[in-house]
Protein backbone atom coordinates (compact mmCIF):
# COMPACT_ATOMS: atom_id res chain seq x y z
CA UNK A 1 130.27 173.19 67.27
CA UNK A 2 131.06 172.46 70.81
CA UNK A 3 128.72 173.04 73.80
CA UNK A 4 129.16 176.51 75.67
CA UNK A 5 129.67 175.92 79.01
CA UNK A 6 126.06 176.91 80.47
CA UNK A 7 124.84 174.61 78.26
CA UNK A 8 126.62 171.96 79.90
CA UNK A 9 125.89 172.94 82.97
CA UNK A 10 121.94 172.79 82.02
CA UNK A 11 122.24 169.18 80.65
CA UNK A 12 123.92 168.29 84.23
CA UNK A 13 121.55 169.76 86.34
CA UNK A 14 118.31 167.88 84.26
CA UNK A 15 120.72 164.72 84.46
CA UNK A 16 121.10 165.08 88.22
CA UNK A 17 117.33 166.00 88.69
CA UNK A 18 116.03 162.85 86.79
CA UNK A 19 118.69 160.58 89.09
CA UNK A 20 117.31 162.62 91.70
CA UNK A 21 113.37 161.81 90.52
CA UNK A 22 114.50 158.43 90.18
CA UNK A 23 116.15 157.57 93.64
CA UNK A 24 112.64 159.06 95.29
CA UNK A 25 110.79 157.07 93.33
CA UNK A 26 112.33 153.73 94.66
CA UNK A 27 112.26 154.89 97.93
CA UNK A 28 108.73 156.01 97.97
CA UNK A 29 108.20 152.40 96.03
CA UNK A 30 110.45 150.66 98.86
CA UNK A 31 108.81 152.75 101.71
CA UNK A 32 104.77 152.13 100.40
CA UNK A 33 106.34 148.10 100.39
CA UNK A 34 107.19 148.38 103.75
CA UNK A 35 104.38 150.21 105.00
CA UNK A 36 102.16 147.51 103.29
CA UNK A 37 104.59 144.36 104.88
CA UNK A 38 103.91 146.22 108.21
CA UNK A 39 100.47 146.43 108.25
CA UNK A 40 99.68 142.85 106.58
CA UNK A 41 102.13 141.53 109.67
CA UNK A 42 100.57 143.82 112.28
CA UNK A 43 97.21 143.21 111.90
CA UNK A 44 97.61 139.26 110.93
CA UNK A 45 95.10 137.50 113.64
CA UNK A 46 96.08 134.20 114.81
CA UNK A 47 93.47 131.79 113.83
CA UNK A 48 94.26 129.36 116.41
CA UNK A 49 96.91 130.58 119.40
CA UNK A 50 96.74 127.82 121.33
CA UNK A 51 97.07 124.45 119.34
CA UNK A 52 95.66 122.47 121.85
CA UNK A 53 92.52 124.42 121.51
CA UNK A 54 91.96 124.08 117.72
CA UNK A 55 88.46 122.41 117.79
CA UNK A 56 88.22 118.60 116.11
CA UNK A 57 85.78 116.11 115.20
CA UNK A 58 85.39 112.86 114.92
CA UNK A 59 82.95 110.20 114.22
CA UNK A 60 84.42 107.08 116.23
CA UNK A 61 87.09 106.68 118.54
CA UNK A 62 90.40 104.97 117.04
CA UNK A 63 90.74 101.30 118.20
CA UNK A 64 93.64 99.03 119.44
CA UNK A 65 95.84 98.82 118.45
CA UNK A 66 96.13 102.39 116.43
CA UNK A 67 94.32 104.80 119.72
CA UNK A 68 97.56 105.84 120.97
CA UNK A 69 99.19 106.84 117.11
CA UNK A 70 96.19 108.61 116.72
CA UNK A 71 96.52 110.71 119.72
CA UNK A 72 99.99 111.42 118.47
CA UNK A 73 98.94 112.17 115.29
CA UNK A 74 96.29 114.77 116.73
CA UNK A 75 98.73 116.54 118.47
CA UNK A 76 100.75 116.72 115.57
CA UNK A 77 97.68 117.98 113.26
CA UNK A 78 96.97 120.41 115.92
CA UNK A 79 100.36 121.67 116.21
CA UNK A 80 100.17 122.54 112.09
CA UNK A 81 96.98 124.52 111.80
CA UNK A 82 98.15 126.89 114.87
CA UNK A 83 101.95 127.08 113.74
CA UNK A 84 100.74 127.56 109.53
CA UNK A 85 97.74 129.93 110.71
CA UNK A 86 95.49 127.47 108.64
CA UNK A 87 91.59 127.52 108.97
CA UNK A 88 90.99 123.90 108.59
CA UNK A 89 92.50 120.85 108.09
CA UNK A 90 91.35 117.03 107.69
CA UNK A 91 92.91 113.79 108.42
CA UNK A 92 92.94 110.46 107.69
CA UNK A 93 94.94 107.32 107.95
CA UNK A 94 94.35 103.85 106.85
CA UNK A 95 96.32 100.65 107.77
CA UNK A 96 96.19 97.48 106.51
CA UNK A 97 93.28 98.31 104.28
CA UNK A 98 90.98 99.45 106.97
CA UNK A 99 90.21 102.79 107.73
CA UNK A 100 91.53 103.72 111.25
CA UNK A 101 91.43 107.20 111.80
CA UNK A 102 89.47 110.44 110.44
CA UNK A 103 89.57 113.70 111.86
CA UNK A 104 88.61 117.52 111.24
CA UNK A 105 90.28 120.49 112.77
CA UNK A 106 89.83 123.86 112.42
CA UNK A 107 87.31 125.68 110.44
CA UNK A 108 85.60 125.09 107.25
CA UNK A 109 84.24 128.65 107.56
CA UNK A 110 85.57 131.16 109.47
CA UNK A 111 82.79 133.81 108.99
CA UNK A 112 80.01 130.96 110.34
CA UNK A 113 82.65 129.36 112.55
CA UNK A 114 81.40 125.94 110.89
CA UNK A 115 83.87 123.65 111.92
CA UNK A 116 85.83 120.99 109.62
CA UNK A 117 84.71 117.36 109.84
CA UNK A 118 85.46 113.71 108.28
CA UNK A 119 82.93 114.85 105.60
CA UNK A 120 83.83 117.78 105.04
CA UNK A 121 84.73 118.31 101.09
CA UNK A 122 88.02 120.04 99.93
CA UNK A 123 89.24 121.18 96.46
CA UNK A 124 91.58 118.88 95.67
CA UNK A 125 93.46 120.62 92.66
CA UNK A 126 96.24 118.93 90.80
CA UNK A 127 95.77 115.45 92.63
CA UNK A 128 92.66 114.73 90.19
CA UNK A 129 94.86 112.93 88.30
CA UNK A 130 95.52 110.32 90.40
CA UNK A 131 91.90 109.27 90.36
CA UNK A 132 91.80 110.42 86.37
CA UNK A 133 94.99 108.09 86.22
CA UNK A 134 92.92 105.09 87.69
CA UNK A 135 90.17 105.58 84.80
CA UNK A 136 92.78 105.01 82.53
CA UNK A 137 93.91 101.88 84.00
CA UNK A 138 90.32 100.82 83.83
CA UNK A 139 90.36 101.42 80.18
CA UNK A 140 93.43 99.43 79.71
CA UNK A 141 92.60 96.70 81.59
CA UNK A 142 89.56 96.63 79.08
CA UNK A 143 91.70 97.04 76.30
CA UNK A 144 90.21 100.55 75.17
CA UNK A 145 93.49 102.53 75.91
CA UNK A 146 96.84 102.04 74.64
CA UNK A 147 99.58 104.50 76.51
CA UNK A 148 102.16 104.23 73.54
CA UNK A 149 99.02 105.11 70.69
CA UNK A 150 99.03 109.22 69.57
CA UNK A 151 96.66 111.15 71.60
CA UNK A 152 95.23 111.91 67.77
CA UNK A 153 93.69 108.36 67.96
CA UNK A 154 91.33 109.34 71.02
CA UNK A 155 91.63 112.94 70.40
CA UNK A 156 91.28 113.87 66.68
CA UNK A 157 90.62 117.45 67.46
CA UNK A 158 94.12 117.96 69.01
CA UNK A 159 96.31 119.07 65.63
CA UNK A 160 99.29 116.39 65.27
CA UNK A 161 102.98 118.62 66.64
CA UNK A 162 106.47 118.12 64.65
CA UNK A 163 106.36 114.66 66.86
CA UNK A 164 104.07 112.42 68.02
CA UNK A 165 102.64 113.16 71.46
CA UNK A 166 101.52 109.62 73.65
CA UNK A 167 98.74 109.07 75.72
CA UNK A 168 101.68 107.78 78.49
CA UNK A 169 103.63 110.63 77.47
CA UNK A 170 100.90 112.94 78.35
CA UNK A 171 100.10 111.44 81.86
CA UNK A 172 104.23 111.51 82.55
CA UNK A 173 104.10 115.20 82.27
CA UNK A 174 106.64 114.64 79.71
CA UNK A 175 105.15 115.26 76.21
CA UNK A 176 106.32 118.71 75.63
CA UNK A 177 102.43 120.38 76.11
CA UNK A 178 102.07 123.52 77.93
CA UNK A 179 100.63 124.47 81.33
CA UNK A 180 98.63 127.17 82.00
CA UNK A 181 99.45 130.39 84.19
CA UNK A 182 98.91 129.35 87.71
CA UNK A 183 96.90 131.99 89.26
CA UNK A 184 96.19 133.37 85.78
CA UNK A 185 95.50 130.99 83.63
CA UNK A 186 93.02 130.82 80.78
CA UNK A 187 89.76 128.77 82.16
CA UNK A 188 89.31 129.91 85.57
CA UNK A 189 86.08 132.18 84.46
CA UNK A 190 84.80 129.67 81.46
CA UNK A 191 82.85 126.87 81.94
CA UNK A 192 83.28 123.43 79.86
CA UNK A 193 80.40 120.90 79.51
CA UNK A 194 83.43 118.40 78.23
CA UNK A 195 87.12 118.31 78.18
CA UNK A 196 87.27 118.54 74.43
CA UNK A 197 85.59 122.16 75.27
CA UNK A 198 88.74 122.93 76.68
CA UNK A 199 90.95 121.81 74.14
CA UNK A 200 90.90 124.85 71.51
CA UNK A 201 92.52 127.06 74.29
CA UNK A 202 95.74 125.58 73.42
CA UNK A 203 95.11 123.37 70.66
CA UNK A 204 97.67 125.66 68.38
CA UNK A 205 100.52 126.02 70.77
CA UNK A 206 104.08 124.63 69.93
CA UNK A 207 105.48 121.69 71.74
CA UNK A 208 107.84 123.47 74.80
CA UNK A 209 110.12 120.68 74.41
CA UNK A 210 110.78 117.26 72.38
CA UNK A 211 108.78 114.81 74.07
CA UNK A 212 110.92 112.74 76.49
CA UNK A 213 113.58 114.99 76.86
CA UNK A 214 111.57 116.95 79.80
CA UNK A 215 109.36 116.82 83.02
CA UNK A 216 106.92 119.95 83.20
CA UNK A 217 103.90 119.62 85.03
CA UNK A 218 101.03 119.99 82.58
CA UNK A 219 97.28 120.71 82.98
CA UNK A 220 97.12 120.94 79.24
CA UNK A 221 98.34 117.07 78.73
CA UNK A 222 95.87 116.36 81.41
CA UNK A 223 92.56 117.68 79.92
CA UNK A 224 94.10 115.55 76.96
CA UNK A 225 94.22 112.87 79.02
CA UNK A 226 90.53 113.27 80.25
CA UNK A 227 89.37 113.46 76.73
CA UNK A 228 90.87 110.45 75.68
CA UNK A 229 89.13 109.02 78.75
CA UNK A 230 85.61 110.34 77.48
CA UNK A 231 86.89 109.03 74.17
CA UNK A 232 87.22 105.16 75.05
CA UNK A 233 84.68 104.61 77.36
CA UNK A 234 81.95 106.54 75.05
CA UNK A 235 80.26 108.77 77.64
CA UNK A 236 80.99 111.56 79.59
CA UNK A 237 84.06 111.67 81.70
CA UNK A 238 82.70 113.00 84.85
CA UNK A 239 80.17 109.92 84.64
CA UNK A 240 83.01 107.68 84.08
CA UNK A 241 84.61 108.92 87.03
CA UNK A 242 81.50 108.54 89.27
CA UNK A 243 80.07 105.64 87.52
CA UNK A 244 83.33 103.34 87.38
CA UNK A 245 85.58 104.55 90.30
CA UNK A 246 83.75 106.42 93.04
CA UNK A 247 80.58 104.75 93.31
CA UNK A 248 82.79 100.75 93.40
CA UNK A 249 84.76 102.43 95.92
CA UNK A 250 82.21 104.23 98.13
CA UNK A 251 83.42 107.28 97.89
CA UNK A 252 79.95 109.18 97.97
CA UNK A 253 82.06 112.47 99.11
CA UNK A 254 84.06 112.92 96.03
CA UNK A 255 82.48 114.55 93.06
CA UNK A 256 83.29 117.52 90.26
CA UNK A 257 83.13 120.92 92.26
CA UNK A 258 80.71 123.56 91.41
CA UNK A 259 81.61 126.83 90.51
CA UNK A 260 78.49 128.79 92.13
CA UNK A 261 79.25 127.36 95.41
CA UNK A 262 76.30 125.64 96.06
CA UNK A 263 78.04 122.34 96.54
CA UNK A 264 77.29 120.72 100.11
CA UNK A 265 80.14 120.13 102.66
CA UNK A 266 82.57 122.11 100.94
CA UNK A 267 84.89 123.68 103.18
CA UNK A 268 85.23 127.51 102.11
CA UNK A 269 88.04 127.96 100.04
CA UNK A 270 90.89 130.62 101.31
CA UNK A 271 94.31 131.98 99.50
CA UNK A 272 96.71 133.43 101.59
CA UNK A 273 96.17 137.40 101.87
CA UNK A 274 100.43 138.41 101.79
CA UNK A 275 103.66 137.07 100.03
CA UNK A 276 101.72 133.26 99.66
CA UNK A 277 101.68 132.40 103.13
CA UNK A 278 99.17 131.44 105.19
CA UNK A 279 100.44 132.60 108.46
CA UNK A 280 99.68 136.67 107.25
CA UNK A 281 96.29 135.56 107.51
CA UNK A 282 93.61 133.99 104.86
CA UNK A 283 91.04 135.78 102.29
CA UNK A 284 88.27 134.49 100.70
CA UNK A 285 89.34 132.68 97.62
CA UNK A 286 87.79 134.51 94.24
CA UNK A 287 85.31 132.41 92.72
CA UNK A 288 86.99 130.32 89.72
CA UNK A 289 85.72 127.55 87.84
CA UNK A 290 87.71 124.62 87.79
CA UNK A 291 85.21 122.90 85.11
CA UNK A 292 87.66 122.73 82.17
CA UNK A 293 90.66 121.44 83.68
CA UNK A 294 88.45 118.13 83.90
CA UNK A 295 90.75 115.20 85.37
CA UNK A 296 93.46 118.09 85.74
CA UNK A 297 91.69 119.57 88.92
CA UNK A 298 88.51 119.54 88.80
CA UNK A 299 87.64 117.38 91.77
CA UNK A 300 86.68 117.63 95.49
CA UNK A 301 86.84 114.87 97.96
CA UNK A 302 87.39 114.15 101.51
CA UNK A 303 90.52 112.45 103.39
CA UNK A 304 88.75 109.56 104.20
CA UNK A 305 87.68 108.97 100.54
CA UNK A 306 90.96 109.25 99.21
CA UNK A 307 92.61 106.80 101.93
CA UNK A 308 89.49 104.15 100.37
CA UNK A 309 90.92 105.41 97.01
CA UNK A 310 94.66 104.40 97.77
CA UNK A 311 94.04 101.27 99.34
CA UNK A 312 92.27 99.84 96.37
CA UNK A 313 94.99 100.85 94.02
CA UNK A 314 96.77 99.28 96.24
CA UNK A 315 95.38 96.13 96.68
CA UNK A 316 94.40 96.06 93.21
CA UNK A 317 90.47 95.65 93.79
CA UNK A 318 89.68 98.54 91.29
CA UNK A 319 92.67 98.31 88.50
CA UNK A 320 94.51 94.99 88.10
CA UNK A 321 98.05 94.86 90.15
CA UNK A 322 99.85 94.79 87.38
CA UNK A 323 98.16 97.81 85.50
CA UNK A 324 98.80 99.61 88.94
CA UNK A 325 102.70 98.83 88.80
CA UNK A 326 102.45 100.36 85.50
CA UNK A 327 100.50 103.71 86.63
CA UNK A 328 102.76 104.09 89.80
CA UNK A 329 106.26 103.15 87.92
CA UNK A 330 108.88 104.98 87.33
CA UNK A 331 109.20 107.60 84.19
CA UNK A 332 112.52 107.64 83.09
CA UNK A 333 114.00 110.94 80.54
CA UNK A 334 115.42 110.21 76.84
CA UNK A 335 118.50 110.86 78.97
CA UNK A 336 118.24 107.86 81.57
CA UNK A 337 117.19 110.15 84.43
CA UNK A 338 114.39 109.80 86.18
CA UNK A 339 111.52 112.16 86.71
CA UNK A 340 110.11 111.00 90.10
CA UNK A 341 106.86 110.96 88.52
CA UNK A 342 104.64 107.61 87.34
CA UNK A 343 101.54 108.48 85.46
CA UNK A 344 99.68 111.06 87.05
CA UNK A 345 101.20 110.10 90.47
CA UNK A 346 104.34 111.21 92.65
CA UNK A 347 107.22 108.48 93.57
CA UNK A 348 109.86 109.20 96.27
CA UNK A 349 111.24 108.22 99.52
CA UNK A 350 110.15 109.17 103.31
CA UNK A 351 112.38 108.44 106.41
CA UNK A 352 109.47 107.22 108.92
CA UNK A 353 110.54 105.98 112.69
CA UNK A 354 114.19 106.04 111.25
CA UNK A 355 113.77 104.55 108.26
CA UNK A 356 113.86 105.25 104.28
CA UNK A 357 110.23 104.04 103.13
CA UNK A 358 108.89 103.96 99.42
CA UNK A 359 106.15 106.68 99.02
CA UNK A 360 103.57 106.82 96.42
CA UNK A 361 101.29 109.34 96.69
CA UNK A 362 100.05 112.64 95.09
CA UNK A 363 100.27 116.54 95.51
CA UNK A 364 97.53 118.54 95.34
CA UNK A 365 97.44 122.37 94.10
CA UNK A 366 95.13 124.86 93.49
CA UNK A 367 96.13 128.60 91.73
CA UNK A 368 99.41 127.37 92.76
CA UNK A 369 99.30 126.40 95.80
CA UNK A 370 99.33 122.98 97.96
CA UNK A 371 95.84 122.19 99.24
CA UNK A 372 96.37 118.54 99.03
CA UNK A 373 98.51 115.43 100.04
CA UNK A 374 97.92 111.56 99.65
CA UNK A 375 101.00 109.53 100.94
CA UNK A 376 100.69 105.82 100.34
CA UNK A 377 103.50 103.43 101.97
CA UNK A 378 103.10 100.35 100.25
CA UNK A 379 105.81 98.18 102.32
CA UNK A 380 104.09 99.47 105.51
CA UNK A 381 100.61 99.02 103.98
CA UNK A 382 99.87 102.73 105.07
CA UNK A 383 97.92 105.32 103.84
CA UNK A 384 97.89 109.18 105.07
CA UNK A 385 95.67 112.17 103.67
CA UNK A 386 95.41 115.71 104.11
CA UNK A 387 93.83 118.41 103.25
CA UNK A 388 93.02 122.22 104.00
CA UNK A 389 91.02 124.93 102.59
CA UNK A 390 93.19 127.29 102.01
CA UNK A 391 96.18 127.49 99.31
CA UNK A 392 100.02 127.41 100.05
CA UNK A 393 99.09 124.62 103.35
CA UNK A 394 102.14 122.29 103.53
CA UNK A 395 100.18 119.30 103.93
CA UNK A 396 103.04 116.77 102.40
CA UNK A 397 104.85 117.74 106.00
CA UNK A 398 101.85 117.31 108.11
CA UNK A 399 101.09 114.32 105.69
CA UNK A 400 104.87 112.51 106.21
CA UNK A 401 104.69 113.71 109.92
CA UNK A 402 101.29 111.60 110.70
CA UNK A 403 102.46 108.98 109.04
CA UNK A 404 105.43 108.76 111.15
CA UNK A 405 102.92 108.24 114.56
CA UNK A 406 101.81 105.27 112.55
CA UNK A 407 104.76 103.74 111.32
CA UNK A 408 106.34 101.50 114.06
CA UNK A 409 103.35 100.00 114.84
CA UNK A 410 102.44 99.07 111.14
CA UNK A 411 105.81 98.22 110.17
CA UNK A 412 105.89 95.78 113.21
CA UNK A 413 102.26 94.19 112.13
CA UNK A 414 103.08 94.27 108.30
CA UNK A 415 106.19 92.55 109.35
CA UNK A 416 104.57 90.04 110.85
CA UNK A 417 101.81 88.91 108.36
């Protein structure tokens, strides 16, 4: 029976008053954004105004040859904490295997205005697993690892997927394993004794991919990677870590962080308070506990410990040369294409003083942000790192930029040895 006509004209007036309903609604949604844009922007304090007044310290003056790179270079970390609205930063730079420079700026805690210093510890998120990759090459060089075995053969608790998942496949980020959530992910308020603690989380998930076909950064493969670690040496990772690389290495600053806070030197942690950027202004990062990701993320260190890190790989005084060429190669796809990953470290190019240099280094992140950066220039024998204490920091520029004070100079000496 057809509709009279005040019937349709009902059912047009409801239609027209929900369009209505609806077109208010985004604007009050649009307006409330706005408002809230305005007011994060508005009432943003710069931490630093004037970048040659960001406060620094030092513990020794930078020699000859490298006094005038590092003034360059302070200018340059100066410039980055005003500009980025960062709290702290920390600096270091080695050359030739010697450490030449360290440097704090900014603060480690803004409440106490405690300001950052060589020693000063930082989360240094995902770039644990360059130091969990040089436990591995420990293990190998010992014979107690094999990157082509099934992670089943260190890891029996790990159920076997519809193909065989490496222990190299696992520290190429290319095995297929998940990652967790970022921000939200699954261990963040659970501690773990051990990495196998860990693994039930995600024990049961499907492969995301054949392995090979794909690069996906994975925690997941890396707390694998850990417990394979734990596995082959037969004691706990964490002791591994301090027993067989930190302690040969001198790196007294680097340790596991704690999750009540109680850990000394450690810079306050901050995450950006607006749209991930630091220059709206910093908040207190919530407390998480970074426990289960093991050799994922679970570490703090300092600069100056990770330029005595790098220079070792380098020189191969911790992990034999040729087990370092094999962490710090190339990963190549099923396909042919490359990943620009080795195993647990990044590989790329720089252009420092005009020129394309080899870089192997490592990004650090934590809840998704960059925290971190370790730049290694092997042909220049150079070493930068950075970090700050608060999330979303783009240390890889201020990283590449320091390095670039440096890089005449230790292109010219490397040249001539």
């Amino acid at each position: 029976m057809p509709r009279r006509d005040g019937e349709h004209h009902v059912l047009k007036n409801r239609f027209e008053t929900w369009v209505g309903l609806m077109v208010v609604a985004v604007c009050l949604v649009a307006a409330a954004g706005l408002g809230l844009w305005n007011y994060i922007t508005s009432t943003a304090v710069p931490l630093h105004p004037i970048a040659q007044d960001v406060p620094s310290v030092t513990r020794a003056v930078p020699v000859a040859p490298w006094a005038e790179a590092a003034v360059q270079g302070r200018q340059v970390a100066r410039a980055a904490v005003s500009a980025g609205n960062l709290p702290g930063v920390s600096v270091a730079v080695g050359v030739g295997g010697e450490l030449v420079w360290a440097e704090g700026f900014g603060w480690a805690d803004l409440e106490r205005r405690a300001p950052v210093t060589p020693e000063t510890r930082f989360r240094i998120g995902t770039a644990s697993t360059a130091l969990t990759s040089a436990a591995v090459g420990l293990l190998l060089d010992r014979g107690r690892l094999d990157l082509d075995a099934p992670i089943q053969t260190y890891v029996p608790a790990y159920p076997r997927k519809f193909q065989p998942v490496t222990l190299g496949q696992l520290m190429a980020n290319v095995a297929g394993v998940g990652n967790d959530g970022g921000d939200e992910g699954p261990f963040y308020e659970r501690h773990c004794d051990r990495p196998l603690d860990a693994v039930p989380v995600f024990a049961e998930d499907d492969l995301h991919f054949m392995p090979g076909a794909e690069y996906r950064g994975s925690s997941y493969g890396w707390i694998l990677v850990s417990a394979a670690v734990e596995a082959a040496a037969g004691e706990p990772f964490l002791r591994v870590m301090r027993k067989q690389v930190f302690e040969p290495l001198g790196m007294d600053d680097t340790t596991a962080d704690e999750a009540d806070g109680t850990l000394p030197d450690r810079a306050v942690p901050y995450f950006p308070r607006f749209a991930a950027d630091p220059k709206y202004g910093p908040d207190p990062m919530r407390d998480i506990d970074l426990s289960c990701y093991a050799g994922a993320a679970v570490f703090v260190s300092t600069p100056s410990d990770l330029v005595r890190f790098a220079v070792a790989m380098q020189r191969g005084t911790l992990v034999r040369p040729e087990t370092v060429a094999r962490l710090q190669g190339p990963v190549h796809l099923s396909s042919g294409q490359p990943t620009g990953f080795g195993l647990g470290w990044d590989l790329g190019t720089a252009t420092l003083a005009g020129t394309a240099t080899r870089m192997v280094g490592r990004r650090g992140t934590v809840l998704g942000g960059r925290v971190a950066s370790l730049a290694t220039y092997p042909d220049l024998d150079l070493v930068v790192a950075v970090m700050s204490n608060t999330s979303y920091a783009d240390t890889t520029a201020l990283a590449r930029d320091i390095a670039g004070a440096f890089a005449a100079l230790a292109r010219d000496i490397a040249a001539s040895r």
